[in-house]
N, C-alpha and C. Protein backbone atom coordinates (compact mmCIF):
# COMPACT_ATOMS: atom_id res chain seq x y z
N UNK A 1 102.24 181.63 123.61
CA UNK A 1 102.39 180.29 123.08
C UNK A 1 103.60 179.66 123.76
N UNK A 2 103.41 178.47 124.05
CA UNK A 2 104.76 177.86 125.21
C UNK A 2 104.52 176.43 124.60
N UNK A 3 106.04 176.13 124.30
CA UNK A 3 106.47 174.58 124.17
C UNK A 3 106.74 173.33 125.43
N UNK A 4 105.84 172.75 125.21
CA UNK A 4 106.17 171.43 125.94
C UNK A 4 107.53 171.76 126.89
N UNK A 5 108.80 171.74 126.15
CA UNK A 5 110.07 171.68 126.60
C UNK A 5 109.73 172.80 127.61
N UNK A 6 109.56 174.24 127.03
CA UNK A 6 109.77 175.26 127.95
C UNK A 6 108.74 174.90 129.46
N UNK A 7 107.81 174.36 128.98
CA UNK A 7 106.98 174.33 130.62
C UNK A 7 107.71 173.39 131.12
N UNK A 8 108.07 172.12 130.59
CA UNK A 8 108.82 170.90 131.43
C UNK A 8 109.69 171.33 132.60
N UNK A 9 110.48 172.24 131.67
CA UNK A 9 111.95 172.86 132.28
C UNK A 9 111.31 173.91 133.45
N UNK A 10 110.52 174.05 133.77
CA UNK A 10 109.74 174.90 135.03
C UNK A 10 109.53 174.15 136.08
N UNK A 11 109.03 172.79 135.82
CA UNK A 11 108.33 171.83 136.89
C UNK A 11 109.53 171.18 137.84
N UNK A 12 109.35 171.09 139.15
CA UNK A 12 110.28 170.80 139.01
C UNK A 12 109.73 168.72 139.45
N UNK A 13 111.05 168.66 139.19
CA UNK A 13 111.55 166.95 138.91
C UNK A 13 110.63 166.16 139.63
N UNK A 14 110.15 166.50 140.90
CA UNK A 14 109.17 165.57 141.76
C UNK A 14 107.98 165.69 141.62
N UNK A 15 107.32 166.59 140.73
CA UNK A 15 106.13 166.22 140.27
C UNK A 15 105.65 165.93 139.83
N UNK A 16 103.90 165.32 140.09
CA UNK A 16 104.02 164.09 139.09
C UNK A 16 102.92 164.94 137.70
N UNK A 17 103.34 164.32 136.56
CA UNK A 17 102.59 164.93 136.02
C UNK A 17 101.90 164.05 134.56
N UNK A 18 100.80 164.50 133.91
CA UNK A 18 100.54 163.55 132.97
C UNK A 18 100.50 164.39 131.46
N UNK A 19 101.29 163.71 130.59
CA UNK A 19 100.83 164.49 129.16
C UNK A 19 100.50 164.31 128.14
N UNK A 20 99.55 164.64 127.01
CA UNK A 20 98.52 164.05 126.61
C UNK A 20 99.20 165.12 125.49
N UNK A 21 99.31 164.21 124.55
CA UNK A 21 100.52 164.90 122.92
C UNK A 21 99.15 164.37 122.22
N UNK A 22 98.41 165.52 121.07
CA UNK A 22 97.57 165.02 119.77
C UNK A 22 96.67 163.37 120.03
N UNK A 23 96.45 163.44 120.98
CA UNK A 23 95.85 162.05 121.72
C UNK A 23 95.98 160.46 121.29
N UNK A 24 97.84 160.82 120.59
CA UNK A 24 97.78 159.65 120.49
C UNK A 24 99.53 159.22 120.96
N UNK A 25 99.45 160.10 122.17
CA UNK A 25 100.78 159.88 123.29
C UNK A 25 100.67 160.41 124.80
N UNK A 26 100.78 159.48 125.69
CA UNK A 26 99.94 159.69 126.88
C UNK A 26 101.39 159.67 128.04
N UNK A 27 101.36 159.95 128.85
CA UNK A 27 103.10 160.22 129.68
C UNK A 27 102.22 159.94 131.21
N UNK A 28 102.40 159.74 131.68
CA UNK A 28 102.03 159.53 133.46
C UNK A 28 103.11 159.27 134.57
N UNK A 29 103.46 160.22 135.30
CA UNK A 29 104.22 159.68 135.92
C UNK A 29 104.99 161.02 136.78
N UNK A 30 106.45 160.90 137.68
CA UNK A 30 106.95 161.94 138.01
C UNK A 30 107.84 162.97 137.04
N UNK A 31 107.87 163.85 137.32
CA UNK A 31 109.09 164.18 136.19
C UNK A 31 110.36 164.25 135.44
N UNK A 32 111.00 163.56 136.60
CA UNK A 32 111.98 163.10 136.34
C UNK A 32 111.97 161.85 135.81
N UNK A 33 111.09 160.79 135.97
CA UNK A 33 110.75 159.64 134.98
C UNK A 33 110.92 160.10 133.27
N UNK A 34 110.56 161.38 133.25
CA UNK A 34 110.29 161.66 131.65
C UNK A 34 111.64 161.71 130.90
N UNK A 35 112.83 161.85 131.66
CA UNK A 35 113.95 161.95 130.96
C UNK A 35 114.47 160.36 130.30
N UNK A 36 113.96 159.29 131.21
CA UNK A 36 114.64 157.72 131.02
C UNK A 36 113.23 157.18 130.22
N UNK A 37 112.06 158.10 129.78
CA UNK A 37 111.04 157.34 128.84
C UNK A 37 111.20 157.44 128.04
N UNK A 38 111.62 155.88 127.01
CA UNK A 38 112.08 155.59 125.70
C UNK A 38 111.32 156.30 124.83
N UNK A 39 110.18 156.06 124.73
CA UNK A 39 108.82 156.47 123.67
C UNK A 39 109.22 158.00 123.63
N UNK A 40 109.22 158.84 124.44
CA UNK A 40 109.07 160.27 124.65
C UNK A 40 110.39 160.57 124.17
N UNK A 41 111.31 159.97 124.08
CA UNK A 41 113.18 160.60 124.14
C UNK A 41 113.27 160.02 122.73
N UNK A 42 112.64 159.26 121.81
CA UNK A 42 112.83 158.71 120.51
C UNK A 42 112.31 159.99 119.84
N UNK A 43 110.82 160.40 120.07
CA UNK A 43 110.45 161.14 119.26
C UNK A 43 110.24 162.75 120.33
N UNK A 44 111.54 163.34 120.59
CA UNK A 44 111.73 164.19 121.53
C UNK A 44 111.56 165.70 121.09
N UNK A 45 112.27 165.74 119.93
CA UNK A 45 111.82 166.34 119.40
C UNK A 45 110.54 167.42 118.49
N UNK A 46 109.61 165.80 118.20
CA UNK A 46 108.58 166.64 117.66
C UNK A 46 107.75 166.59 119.10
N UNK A 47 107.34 166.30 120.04
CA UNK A 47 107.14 165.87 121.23
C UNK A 47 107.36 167.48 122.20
N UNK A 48 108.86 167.60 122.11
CA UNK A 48 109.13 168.80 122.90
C UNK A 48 108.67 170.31 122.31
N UNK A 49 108.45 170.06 120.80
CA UNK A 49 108.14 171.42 120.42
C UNK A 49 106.35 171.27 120.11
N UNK A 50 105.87 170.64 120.48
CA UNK A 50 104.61 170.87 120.86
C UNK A 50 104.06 171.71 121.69
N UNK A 51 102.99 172.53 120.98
CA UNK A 51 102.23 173.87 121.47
C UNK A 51 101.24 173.19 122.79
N UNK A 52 101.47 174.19 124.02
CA UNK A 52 100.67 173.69 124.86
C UNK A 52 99.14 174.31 124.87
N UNK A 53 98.02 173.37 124.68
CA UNK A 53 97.11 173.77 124.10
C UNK A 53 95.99 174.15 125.76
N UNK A 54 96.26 173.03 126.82
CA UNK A 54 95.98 173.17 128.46
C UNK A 54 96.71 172.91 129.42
N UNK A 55 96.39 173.31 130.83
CA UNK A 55 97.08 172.83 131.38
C UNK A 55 96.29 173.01 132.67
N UNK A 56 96.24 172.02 133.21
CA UNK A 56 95.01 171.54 134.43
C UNK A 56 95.89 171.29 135.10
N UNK A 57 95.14 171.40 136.92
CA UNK A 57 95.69 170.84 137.77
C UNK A 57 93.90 169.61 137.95
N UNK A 58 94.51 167.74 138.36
CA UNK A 58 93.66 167.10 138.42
C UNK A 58 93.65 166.80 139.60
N UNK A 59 92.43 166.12 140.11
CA UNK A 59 92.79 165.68 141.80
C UNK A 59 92.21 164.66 141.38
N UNK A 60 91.54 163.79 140.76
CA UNK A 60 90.68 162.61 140.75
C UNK A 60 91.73 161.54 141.20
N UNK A 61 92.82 161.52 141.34
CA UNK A 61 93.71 160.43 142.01
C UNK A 61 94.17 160.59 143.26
N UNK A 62 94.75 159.63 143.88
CA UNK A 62 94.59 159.63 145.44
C UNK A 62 95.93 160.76 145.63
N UNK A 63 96.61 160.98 144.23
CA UNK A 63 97.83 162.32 144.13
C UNK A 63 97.60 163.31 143.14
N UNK A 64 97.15 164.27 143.58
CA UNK A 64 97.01 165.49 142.81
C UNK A 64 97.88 165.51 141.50
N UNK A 65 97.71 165.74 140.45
CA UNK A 65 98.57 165.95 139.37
C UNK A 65 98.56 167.24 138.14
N UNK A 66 99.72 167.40 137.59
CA UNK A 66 99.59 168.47 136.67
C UNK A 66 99.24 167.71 135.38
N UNK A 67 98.07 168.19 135.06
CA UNK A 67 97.84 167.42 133.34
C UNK A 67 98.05 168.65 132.47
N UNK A 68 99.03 168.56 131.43
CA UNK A 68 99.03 168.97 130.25
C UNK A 68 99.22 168.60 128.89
N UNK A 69 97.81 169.40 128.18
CA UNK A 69 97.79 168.75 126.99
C UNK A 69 98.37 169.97 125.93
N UNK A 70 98.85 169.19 124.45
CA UNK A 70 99.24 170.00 123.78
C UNK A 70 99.40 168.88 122.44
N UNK A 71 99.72 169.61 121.15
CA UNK A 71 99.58 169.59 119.79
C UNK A 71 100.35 169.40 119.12
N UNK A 72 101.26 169.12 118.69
CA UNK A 72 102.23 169.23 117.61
C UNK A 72 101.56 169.65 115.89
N UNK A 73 102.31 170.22 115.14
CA UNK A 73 101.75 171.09 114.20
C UNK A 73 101.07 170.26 113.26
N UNK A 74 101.50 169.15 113.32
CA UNK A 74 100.84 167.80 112.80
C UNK A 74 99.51 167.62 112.93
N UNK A 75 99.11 167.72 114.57
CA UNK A 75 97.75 167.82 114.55
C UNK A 75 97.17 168.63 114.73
N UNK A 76 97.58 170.11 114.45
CA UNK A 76 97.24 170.97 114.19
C UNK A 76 96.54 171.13 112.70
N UNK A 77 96.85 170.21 111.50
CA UNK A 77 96.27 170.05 110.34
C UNK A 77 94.98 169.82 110.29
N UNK A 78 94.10 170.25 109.43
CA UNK A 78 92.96 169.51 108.87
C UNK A 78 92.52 169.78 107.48
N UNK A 79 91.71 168.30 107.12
CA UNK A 79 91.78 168.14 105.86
C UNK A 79 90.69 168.88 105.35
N UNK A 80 90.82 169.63 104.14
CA UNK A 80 90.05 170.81 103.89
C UNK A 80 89.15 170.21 102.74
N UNK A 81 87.49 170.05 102.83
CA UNK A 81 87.32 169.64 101.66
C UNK A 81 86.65 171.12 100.73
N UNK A 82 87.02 170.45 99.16
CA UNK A 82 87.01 171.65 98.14
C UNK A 82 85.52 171.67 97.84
N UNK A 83 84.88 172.63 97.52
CA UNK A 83 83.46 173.26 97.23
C UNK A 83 83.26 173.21 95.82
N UNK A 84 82.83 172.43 94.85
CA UNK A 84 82.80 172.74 93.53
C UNK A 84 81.93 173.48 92.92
């Protein structure tokens, strides 16, 4: 099991990469961009300790990229319905 943070801290700074948090936070860009992105550094926290759920390499762009997706425990929930 590996956190967001811990893979970040592997990549290094010039690559570009895209990340896809509970599909409702999307990141595109190099990696070193990710340190000066407001959205991502507000909620950094729950963000960085997100479980990485994939992690693809994509080529469909004219620059190869690392896509990784992952979860926070948040959306890791689901709503359970009761059986009467």
């Amino acid at each position: 099991m590996v956190r967001v943070n811990e893979l970040l801290a592997n990549i290094n700074r010039e690559t570009l990469i895209k990340i896809k948090i509970d599909d409702d936070h999307c990141f595109m860009g190099r990696r070193i961009s990710l340190d000066s992105y407001e959205y991502y550094q507000k909620n950094r926290k729950r963000y960085g300790n997100a479980i990485v759920t994939n992690i693809s390499l994509n080529y469909k762009m004219s620059e190869p990229h690392i896509l990784i997706e992952a979860e926070t425990t948040m959306g890791r929930w689901t709503k359970k319905e009761w059986v009467k």
